[in-house]
C-alpha atoms as a PDB file:
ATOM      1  CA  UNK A   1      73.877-109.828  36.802  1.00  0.00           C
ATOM      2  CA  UNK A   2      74.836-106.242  37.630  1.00  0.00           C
ATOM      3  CA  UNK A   3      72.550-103.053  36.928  1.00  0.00           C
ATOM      4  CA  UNK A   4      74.020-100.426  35.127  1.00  0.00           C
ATOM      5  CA  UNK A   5      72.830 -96.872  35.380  1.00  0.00           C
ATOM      6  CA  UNK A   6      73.309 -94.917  32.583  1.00  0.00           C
ATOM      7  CA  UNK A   7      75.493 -92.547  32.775  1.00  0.00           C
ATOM      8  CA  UNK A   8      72.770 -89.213  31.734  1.00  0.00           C
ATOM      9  CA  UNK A   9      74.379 -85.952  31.574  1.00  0.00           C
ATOM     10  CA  UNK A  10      72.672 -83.075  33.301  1.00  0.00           C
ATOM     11  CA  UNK A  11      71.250 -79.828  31.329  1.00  0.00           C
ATOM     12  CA  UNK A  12      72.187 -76.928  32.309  1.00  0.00           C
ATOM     13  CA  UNK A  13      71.112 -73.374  31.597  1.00  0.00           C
ATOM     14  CA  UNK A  14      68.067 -72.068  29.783  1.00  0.00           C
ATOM     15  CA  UNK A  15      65.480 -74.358  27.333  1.00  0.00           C
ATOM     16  CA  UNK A  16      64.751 -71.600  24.938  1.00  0.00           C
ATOM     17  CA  UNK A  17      67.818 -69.122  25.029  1.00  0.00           C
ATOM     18  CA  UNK A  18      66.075 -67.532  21.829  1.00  0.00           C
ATOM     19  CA  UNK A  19      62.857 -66.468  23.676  1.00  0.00           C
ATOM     20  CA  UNK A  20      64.955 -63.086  25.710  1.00  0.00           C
ATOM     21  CA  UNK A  21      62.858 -60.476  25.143  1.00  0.00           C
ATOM     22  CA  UNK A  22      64.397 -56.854  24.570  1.00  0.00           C
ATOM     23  CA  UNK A  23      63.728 -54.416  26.780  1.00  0.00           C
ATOM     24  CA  UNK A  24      62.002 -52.653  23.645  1.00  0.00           C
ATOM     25  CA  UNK A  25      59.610 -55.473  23.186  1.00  0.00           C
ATOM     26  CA  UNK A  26      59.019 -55.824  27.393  1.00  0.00           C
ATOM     27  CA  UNK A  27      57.736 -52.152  27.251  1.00  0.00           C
ATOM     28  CA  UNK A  28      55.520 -52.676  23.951  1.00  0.00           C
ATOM     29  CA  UNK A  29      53.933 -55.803  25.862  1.00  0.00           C
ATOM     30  CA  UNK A  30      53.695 -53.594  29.235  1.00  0.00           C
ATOM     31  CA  UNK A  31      51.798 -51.205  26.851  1.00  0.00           C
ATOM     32  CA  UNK A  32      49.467 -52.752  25.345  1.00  0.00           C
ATOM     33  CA  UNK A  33      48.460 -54.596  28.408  1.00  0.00           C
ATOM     34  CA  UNK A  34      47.944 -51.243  30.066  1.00  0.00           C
ATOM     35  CA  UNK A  35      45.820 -50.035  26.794  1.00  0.00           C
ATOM     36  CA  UNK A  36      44.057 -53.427  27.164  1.00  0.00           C
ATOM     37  CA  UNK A  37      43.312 -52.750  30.872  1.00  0.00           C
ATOM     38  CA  UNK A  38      42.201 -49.434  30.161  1.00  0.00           C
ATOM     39  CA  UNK A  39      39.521 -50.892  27.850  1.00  0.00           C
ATOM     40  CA  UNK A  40      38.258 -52.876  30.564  1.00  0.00           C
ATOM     41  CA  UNK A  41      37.945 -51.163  33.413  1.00  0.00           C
ATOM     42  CA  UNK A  42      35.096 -48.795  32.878  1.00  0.00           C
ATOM     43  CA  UNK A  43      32.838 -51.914  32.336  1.00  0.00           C
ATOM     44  CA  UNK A  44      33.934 -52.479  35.778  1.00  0.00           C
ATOM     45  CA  UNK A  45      33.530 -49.503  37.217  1.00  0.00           C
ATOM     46  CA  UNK A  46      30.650 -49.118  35.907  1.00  0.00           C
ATOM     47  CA  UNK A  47      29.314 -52.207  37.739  1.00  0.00           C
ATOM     48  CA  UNK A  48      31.139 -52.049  41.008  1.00  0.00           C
ATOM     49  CA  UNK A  49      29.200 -50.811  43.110  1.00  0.00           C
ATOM     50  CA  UNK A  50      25.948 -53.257  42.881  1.00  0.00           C
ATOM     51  CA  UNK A  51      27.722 -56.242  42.154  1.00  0.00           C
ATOM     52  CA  UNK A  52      30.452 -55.711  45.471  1.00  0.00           C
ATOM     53  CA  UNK A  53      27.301 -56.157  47.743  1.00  0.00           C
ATOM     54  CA  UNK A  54      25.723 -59.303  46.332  1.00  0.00           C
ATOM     55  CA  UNK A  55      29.009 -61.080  44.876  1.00  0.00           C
ATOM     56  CA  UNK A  56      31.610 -59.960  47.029  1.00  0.00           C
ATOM     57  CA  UNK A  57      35.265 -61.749  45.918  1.00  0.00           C
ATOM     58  CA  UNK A  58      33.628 -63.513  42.799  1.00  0.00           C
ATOM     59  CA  UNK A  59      35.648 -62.882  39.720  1.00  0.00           C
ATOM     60  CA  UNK A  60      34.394 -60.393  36.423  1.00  0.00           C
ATOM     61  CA  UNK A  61      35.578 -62.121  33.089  1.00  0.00           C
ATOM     62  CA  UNK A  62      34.839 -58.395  30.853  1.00  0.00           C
ATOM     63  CA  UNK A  63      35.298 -58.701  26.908  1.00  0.00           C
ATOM     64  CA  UNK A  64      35.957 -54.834  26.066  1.00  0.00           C
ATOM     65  CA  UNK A  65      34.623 -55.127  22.736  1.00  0.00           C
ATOM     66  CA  UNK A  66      31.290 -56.203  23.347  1.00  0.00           C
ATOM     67  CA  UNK A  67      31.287 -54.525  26.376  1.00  0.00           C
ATOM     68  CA  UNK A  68      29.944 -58.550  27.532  1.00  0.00           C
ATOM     69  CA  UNK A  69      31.240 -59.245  31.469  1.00  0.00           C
ATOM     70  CA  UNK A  70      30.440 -63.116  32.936  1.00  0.00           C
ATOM     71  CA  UNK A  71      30.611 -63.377  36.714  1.00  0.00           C
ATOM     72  CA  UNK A  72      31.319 -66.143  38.559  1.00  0.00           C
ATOM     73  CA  UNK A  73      33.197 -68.000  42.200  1.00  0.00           C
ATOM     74  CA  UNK A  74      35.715 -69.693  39.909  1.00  0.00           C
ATOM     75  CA  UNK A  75      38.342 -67.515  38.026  1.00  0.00           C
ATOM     76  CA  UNK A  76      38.011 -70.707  35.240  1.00  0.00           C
ATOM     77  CA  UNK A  77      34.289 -71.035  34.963  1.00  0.00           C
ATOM     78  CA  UNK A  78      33.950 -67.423  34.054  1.00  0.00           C
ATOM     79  CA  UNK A  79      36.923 -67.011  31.596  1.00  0.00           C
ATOM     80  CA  UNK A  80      35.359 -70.166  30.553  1.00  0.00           C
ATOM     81  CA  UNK A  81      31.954 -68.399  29.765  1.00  0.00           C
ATOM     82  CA  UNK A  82      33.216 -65.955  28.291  1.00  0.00           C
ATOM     83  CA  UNK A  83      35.112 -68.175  25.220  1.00  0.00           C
ATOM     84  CA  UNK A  84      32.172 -69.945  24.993  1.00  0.00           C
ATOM     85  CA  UNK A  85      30.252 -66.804  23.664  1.00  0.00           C
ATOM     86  CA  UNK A  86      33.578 -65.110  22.223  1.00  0.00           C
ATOM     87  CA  UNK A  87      35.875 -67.651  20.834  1.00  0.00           C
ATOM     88  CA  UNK A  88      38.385 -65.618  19.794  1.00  0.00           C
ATOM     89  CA  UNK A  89      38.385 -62.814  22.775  1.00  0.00           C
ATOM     90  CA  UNK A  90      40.546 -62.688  25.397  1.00  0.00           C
ATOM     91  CA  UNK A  91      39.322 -61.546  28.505  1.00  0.00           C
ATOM     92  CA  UNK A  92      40.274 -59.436  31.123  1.00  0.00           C
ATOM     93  CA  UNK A  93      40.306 -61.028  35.023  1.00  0.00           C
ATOM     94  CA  UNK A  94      38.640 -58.561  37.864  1.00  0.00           C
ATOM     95  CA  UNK A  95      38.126 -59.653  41.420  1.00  0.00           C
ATOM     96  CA  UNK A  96      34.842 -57.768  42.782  1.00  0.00           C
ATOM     97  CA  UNK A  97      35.800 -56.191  45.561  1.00  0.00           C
ATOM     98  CA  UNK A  98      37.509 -52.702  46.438  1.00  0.00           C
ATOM     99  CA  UNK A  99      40.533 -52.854  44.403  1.00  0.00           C
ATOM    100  CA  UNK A 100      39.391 -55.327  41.857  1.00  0.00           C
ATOM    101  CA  UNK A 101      42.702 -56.939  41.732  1.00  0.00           C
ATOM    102  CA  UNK A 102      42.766 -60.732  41.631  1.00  0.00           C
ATOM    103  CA  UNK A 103      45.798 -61.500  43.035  1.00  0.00           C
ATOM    104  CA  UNK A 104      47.530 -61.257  46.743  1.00  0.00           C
ATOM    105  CA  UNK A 105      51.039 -59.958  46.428  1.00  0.00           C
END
């Protein structure tokens, strides 16, 4: 008996051709990140400068409604804490250190 393989034809080009944003719709999202940011920050700020010498490269989950922040090591366990008390919230990620950014480029 001899195997056949099927003969599968390959796809090719995007999944989801109607998910191209506009550039119209890329600067609204840019925006309201930025305003979203912007919220945040001053909760961080604010906190800085005690919590850099004690938790040095820990992440800052910061709900800017509440004004509610939830530190911890893990990125996950502190976005984590921070739906647990606000379901419906979407935090905002800091690193505490100098720059507060959470990311190496």
């Amino acid at each position: 008996m001899t195997n056949v393989k099927p003969n599968r034809t390959v796809r090719r080009g995007r999944l989801f051709p109607e998910i191209q944003w506009s550039e119209e719709k890329k600067a609204q999202w840019r925006a309201e990140r930025e305003a979203f940011y912007q919220r945040c920050k001053p909760t961080f700020d604010r906190l800085k400068p005690e919590l850099i010498k004690t938790h040095y490269n820990w992440y800052m989950a910061v709900e800017p409604d509440s004004g509610d922040y939830f530190i911890d090591n893990d990125d996950m366990v502190a976005t984590k804490m921070c739906r647990q008390k606000h379901p419906n919230a979407i935090p905002f990620m800091f690193r505490i250190n100098n720059t507060g950014a959470c990311g190496t480029i």
